[in-house]
C-alpha atoms as a PDB file:
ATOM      1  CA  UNK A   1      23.125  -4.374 -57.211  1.00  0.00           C
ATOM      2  CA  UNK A   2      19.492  -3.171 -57.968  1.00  0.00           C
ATOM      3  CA  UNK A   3      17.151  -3.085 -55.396  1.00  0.00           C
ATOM      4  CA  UNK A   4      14.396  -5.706 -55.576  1.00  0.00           C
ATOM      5  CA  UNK A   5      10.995  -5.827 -54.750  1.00  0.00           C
ATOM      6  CA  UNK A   6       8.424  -8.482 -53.777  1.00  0.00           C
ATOM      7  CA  UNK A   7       4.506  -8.183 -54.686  1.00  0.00           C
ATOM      8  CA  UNK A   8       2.146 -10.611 -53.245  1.00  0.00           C
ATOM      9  CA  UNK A   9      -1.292  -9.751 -53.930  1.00  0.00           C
ATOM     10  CA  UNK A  10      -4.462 -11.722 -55.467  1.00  0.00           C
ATOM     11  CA  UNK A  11      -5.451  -8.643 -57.464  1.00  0.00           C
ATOM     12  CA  UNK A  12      -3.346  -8.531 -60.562  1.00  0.00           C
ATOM     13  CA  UNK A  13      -4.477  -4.669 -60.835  1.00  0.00           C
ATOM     14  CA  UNK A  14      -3.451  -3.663 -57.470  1.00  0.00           C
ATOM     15  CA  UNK A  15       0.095  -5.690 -58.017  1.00  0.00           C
ATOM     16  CA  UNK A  16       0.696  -3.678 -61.507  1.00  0.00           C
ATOM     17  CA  UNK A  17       0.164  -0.373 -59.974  1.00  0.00           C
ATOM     18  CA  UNK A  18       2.545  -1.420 -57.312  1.00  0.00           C
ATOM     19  CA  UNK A  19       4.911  -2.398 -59.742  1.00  0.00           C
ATOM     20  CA  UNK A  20       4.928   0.607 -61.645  1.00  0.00           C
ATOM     21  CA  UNK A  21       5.520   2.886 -58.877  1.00  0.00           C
ATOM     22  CA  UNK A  22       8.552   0.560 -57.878  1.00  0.00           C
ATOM     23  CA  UNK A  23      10.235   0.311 -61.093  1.00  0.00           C
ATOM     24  CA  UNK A  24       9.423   4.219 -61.521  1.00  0.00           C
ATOM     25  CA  UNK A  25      12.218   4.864 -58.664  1.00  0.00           C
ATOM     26  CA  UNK A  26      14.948   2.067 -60.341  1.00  0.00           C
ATOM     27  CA  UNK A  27      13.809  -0.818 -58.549  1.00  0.00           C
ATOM     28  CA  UNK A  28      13.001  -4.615 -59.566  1.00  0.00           C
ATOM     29  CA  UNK A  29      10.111  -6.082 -58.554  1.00  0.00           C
ATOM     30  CA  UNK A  30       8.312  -9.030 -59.005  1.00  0.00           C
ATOM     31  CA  UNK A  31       4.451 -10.446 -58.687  1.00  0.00           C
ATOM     32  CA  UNK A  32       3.530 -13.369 -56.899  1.00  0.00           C
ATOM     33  CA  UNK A  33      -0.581 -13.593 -57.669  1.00  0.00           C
ATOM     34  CA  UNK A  34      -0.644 -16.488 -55.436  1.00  0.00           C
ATOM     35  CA  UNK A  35       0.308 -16.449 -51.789  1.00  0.00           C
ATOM     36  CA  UNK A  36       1.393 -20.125 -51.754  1.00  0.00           C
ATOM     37  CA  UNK A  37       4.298 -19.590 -53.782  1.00  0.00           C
ATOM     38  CA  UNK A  38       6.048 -16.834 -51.693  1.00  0.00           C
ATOM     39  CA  UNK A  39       7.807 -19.115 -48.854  1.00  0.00           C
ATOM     40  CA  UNK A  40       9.659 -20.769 -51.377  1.00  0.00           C
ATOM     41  CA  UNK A  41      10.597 -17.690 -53.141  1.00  0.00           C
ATOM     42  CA  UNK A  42      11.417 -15.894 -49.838  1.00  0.00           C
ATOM     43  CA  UNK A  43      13.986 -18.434 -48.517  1.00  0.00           C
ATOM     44  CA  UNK A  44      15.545 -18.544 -51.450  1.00  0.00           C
ATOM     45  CA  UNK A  45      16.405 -14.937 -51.917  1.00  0.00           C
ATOM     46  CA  UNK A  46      16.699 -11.196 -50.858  1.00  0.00           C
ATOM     47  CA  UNK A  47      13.776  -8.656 -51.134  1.00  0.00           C
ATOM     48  CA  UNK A  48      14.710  -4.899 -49.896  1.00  0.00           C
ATOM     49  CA  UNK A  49      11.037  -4.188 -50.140  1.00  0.00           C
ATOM     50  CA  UNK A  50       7.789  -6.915 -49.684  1.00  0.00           C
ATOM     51  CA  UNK A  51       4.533  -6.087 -50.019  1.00  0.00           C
ATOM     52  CA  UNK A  52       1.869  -8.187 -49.001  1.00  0.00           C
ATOM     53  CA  UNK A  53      -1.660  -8.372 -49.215  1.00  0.00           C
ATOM     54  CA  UNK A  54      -3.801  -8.178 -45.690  1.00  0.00           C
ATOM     55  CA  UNK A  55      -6.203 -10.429 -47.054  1.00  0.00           C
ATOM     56  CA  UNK A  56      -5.528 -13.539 -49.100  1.00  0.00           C
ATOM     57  CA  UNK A  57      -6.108 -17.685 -48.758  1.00  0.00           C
ATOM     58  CA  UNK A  58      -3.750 -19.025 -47.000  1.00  0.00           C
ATOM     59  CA  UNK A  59      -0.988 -18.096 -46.269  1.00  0.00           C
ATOM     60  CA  UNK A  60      -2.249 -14.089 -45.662  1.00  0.00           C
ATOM     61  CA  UNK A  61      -0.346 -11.017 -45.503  1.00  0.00           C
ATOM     62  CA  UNK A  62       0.109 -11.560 -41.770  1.00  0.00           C
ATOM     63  CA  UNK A  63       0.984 -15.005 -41.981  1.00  0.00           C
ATOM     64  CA  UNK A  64       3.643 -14.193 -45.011  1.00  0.00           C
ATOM     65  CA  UNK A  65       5.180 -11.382 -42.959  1.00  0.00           C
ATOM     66  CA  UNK A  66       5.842 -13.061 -39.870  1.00  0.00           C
ATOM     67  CA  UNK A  67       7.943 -15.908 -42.291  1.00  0.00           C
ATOM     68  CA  UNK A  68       9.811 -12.866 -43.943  1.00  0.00           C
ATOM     69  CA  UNK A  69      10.825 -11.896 -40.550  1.00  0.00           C
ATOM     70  CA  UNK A  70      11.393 -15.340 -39.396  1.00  0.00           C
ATOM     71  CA  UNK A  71      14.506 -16.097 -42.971  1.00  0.00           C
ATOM     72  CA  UNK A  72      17.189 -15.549 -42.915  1.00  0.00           C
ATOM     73  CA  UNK A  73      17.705 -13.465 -46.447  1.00  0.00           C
ATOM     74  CA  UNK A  74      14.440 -11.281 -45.834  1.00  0.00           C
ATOM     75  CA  UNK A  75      14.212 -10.499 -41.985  1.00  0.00           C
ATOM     76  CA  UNK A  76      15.506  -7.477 -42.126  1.00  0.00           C
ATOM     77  CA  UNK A  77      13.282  -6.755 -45.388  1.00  0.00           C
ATOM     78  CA  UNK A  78      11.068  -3.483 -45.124  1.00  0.00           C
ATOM     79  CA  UNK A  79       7.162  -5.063 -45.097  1.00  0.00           C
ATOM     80  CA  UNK A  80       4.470  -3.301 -46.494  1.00  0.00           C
ATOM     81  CA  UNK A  81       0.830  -4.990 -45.505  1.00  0.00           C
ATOM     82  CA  UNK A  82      -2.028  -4.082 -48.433  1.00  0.00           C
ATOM     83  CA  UNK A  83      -4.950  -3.435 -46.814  1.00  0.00           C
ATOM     84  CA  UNK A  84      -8.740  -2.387 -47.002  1.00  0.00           C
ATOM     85  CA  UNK A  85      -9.063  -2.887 -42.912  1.00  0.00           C
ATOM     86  CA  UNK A  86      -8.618   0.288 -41.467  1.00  0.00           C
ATOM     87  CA  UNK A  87      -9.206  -1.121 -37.756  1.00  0.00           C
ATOM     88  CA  UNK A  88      -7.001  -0.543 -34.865  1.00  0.00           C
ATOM     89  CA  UNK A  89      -6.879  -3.847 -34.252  1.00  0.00           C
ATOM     90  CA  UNK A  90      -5.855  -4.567 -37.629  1.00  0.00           C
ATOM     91  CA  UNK A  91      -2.669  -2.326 -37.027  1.00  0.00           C
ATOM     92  CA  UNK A  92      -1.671  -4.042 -33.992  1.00  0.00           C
ATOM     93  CA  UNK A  93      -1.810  -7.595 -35.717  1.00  0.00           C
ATOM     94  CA  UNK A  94       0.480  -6.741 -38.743  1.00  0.00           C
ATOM     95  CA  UNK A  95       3.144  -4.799 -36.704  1.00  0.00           C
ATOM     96  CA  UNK A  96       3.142  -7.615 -34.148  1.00  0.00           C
ATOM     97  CA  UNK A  97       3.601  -9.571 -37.044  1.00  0.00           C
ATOM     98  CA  UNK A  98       6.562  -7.837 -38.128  1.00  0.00           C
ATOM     99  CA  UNK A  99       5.215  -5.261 -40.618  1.00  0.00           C
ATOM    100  CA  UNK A 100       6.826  -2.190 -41.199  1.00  0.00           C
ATOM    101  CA  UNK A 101       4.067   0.263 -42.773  1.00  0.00           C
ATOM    102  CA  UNK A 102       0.636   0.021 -43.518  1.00  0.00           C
ATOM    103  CA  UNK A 103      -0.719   0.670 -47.372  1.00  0.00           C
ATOM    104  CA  UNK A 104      -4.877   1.064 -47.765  1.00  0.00           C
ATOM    105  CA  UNK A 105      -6.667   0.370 -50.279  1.00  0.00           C
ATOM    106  CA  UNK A 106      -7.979   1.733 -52.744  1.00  0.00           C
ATOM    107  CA  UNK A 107      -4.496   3.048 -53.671  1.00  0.00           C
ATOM    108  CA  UNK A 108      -4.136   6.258 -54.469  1.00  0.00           C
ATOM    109  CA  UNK A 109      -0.586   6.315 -57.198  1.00  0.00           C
ATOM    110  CA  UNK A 110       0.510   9.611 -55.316  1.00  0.00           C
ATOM    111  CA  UNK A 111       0.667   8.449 -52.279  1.00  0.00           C
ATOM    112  CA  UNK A 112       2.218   5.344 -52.489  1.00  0.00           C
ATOM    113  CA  UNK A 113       4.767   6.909 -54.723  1.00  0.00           C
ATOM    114  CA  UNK A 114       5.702   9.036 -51.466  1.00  0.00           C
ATOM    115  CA  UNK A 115       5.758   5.708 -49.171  1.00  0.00           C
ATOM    116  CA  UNK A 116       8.199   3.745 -51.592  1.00  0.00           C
ATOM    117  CA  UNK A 117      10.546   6.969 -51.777  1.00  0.00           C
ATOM    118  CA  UNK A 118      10.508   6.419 -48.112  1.00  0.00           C
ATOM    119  CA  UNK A 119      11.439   3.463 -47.843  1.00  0.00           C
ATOM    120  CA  UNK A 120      14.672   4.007 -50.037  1.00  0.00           C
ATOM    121  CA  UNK A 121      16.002   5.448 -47.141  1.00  0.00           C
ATOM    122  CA  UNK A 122      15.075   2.753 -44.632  1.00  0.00           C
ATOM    123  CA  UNK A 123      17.091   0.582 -47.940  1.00  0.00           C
ATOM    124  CA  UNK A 124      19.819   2.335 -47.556  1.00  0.00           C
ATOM    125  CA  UNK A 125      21.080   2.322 -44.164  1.00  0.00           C
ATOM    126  CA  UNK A 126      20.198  -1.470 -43.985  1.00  0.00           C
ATOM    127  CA  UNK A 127      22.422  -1.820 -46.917  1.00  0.00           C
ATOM    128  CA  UNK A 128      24.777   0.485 -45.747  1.00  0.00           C
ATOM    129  CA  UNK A 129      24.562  -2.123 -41.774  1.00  0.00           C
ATOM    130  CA  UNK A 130      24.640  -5.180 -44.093  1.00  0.00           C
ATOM    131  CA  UNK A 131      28.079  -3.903 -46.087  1.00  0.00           C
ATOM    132  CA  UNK A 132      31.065  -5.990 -45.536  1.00  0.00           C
ATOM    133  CA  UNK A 133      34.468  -3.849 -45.385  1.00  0.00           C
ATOM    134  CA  UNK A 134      38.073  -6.230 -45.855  1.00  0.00           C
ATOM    135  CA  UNK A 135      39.357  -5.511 -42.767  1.00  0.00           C
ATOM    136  CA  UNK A 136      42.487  -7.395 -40.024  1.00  0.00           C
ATOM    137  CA  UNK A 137      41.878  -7.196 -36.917  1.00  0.00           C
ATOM    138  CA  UNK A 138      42.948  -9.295 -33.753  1.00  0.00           C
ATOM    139  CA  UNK A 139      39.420 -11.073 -32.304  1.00  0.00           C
ATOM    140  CA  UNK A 140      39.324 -13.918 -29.185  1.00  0.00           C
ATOM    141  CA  UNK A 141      36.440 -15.779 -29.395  1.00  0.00           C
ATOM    142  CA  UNK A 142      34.855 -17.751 -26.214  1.00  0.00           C
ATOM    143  CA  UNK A 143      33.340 -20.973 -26.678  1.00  0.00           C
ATOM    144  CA  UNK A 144      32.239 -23.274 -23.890  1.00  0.00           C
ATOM    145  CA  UNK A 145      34.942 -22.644 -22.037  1.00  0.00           C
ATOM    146  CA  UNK A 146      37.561 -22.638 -24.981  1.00  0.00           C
ATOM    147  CA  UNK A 147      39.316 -20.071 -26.219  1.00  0.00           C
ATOM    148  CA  UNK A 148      40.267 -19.540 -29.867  1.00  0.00           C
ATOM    149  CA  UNK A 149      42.424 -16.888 -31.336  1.00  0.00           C
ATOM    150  CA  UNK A 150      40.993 -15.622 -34.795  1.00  0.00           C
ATOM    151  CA  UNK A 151      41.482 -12.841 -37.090  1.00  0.00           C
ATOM    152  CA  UNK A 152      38.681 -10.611 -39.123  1.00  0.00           C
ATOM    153  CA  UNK A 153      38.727 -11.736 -43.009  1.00  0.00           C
ATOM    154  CA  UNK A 154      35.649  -8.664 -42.975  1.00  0.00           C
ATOM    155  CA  UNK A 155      33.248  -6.897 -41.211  1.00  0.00           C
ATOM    156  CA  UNK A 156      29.803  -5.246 -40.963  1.00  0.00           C
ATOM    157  CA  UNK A 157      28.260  -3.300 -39.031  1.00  0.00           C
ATOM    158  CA  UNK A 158      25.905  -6.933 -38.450  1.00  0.00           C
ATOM    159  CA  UNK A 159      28.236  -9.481 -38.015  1.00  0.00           C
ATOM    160  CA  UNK A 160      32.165 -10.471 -38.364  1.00  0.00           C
ATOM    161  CA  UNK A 161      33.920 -13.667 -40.673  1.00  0.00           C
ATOM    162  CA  UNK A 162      36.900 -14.603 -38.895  1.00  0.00           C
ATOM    163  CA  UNK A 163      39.680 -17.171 -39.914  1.00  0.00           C
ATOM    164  CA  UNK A 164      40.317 -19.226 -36.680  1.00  0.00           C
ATOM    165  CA  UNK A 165      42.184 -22.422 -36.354  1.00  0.00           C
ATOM    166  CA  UNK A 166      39.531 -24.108 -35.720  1.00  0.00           C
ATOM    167  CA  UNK A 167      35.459 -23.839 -36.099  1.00  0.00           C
ATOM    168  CA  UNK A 168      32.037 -24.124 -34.269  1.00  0.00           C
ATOM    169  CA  UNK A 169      29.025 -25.333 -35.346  1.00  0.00           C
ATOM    170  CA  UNK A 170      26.890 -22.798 -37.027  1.00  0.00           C
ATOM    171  CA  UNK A 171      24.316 -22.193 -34.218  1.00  0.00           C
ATOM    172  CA  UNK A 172      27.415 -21.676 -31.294  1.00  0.00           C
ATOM    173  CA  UNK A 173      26.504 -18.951 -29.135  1.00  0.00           C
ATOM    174  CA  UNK A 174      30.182 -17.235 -28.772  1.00  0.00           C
ATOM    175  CA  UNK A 175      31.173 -14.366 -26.766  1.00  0.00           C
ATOM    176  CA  UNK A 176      34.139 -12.445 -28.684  1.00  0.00           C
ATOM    177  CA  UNK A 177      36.391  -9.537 -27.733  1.00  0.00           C
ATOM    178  CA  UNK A 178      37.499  -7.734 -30.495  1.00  0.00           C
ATOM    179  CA  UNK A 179      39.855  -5.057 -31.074  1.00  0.00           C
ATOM    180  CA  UNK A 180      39.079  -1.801 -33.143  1.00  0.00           C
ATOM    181  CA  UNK A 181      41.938  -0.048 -35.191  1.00  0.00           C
ATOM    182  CA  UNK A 182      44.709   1.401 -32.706  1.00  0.00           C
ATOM    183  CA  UNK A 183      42.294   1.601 -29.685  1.00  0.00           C
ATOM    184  CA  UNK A 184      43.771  -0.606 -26.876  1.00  0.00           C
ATOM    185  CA  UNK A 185      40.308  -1.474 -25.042  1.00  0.00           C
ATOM    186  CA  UNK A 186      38.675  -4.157 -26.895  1.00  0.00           C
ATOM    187  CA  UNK A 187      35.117  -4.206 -28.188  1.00  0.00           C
ATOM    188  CA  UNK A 188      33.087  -7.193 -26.488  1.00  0.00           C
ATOM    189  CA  UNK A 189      29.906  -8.358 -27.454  1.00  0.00           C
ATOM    190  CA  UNK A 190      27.786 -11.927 -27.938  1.00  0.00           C
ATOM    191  CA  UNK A 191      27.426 -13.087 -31.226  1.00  0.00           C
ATOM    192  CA  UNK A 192      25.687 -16.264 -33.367  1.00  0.00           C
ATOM    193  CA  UNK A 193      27.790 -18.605 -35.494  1.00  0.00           C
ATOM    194  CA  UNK A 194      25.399 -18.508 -38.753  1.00  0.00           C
ATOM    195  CA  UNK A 195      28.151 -19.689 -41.126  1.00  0.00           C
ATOM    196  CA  UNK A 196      31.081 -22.005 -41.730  1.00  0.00           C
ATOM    197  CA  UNK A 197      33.729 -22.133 -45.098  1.00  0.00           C
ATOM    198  CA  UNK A 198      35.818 -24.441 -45.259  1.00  0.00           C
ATOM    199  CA  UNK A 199      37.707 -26.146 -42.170  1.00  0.00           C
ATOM    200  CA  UNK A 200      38.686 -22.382 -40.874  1.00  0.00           C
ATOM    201  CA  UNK A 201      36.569 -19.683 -41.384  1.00  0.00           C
ATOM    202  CA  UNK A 202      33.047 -18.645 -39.480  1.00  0.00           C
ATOM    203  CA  UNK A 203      30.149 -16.194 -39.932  1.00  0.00           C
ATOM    204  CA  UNK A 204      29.343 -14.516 -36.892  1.00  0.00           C
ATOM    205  CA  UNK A 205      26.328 -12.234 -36.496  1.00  0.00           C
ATOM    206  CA  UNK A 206      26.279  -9.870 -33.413  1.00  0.00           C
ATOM    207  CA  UNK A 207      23.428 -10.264 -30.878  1.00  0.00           C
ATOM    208  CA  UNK A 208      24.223  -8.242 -27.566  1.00  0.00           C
ATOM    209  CA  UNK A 209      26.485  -5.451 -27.754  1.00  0.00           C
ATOM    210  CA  UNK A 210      26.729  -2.982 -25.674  1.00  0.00           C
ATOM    211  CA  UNK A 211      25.144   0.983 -26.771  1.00  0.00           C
ATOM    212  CA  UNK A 212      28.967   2.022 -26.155  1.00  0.00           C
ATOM    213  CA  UNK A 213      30.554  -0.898 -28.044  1.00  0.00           C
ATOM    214  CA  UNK A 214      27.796  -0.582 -30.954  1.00  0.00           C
ATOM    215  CA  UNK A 215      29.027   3.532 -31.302  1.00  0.00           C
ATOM    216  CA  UNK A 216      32.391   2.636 -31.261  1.00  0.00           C
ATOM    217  CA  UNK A 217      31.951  -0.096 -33.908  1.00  0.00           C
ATOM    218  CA  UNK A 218      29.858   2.260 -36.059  1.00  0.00           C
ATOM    219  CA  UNK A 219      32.664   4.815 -35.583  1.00  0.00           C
ATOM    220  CA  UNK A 220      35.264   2.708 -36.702  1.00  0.00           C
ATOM    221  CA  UNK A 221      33.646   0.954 -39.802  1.00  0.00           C
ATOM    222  CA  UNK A 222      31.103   3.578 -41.105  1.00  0.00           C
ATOM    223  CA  UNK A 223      34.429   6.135 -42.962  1.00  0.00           C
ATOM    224  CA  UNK A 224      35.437   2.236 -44.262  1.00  0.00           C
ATOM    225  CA  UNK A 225      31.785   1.854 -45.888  1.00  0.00           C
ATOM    226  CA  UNK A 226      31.603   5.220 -46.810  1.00  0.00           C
ATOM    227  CA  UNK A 227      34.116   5.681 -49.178  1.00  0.00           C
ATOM    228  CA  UNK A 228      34.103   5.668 -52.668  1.00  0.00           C
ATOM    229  CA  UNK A 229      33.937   2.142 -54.598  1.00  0.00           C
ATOM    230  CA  UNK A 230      33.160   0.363 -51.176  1.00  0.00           C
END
């Protein structure tokens, strides 16, 4: 799937520059001119790359990246905040408000040319965390007390779907112990219910794993991921 790009930015000049340089590298972006539109836009779909202007009516760059951040398609999104304020205090507000790099204006082509080749790497290995590999493997998930024997339908290196006989509401905090290929000490970890299909199948994203368990995991899935046509 293409990468896609969001522009939010009052200027219509600064937003076709941007949008030159990202289609330049094989990406599709599109312009929002008015800052009230991108919520709706944002929950609706996935962005690899935002950028948003510092200053704007309501809601700003600031107040745009901490939704992104707050979504659930975009929070993972790489946030670039447009910006003529060159103040240190500036740069503390937009990374506290979950932006990734800084852009100043005026923009100079070449160098923003160099920061969206950048970021095709930051793309990458979120894609590359986000891929979901068919994979069968034995996983006991703790719920209040219950237990409930499931198997993987797939995996990523974010988050499991598991076929269960029974379901939780999305929301559950579970814990789950989960075992990886032929190794006989299971991976444990606390994960999120964000999903439910049908009567017998969850989403579970992973919240606390251990530095060990997260290598191992890696280790197992990332030759799955990596191969050809995956």
């Amino acid at each position: 799937m293409q990468p896609r790009a969001l522009i939010v930015d009052d200027e219509p000049q600064t937003c076709e520059l941007i949008q030159s340089v990202v289609n330049s590298v094989g990406m599709h972006a599109l312009i929002l001119n008015s800052s009230a539109k991108a919520p709706a836009l944002l929950g609706r779909g996935r962005f690899d790359l935002v950028f948003l202007d510092f200053h704007m009516t309501s809601p700003d760059g600031v107040e745009l990246a901490r939704q992104v951040r707050q979504s659930r398609p975009n929070r993972t999104s790489t946030i670039v905040l447009v910006s003529d304020d060159q103040r240190p205090s500036a740069l503390t507000v937009g990374f506290e408000a979950g932006a990734s790099l800084f852009l100043y204006k005026p923009i100079d082509r070449d160098r923003l040319a160099r920061l969206v080749r950048a970021t095709q790497g930051l793309i990458e290995q979120e894609k590359r965390r986000m891929r979901r590999v068919p994979v069968k493997q034995k996983v006991m998930i703790r719920f209040g007390g219950q237990d409930v024997e499931a198997e993987t339908v797939d995996m990523s290196l974010n988050g499991v779907l598991v076929k269960a006989h029974r379901a939780f509401a999305p929301g559950s905090t579970v814990r789950l112990s989960m075992q990886l290929g032929k190794e006989t000490r299971p991976m444990t970890g606390v994960g999120s219910v964000v999903r439910i299909i049908g009567s017998d199948q969850m989403g579970i994203q992973f919240d606390r794993l251990s530095v060990a368990d997260s290598e191992r995991l890696q280790g197992f899935l990332l030759p799955m991921i990596s191969r050809p046509g995956s």
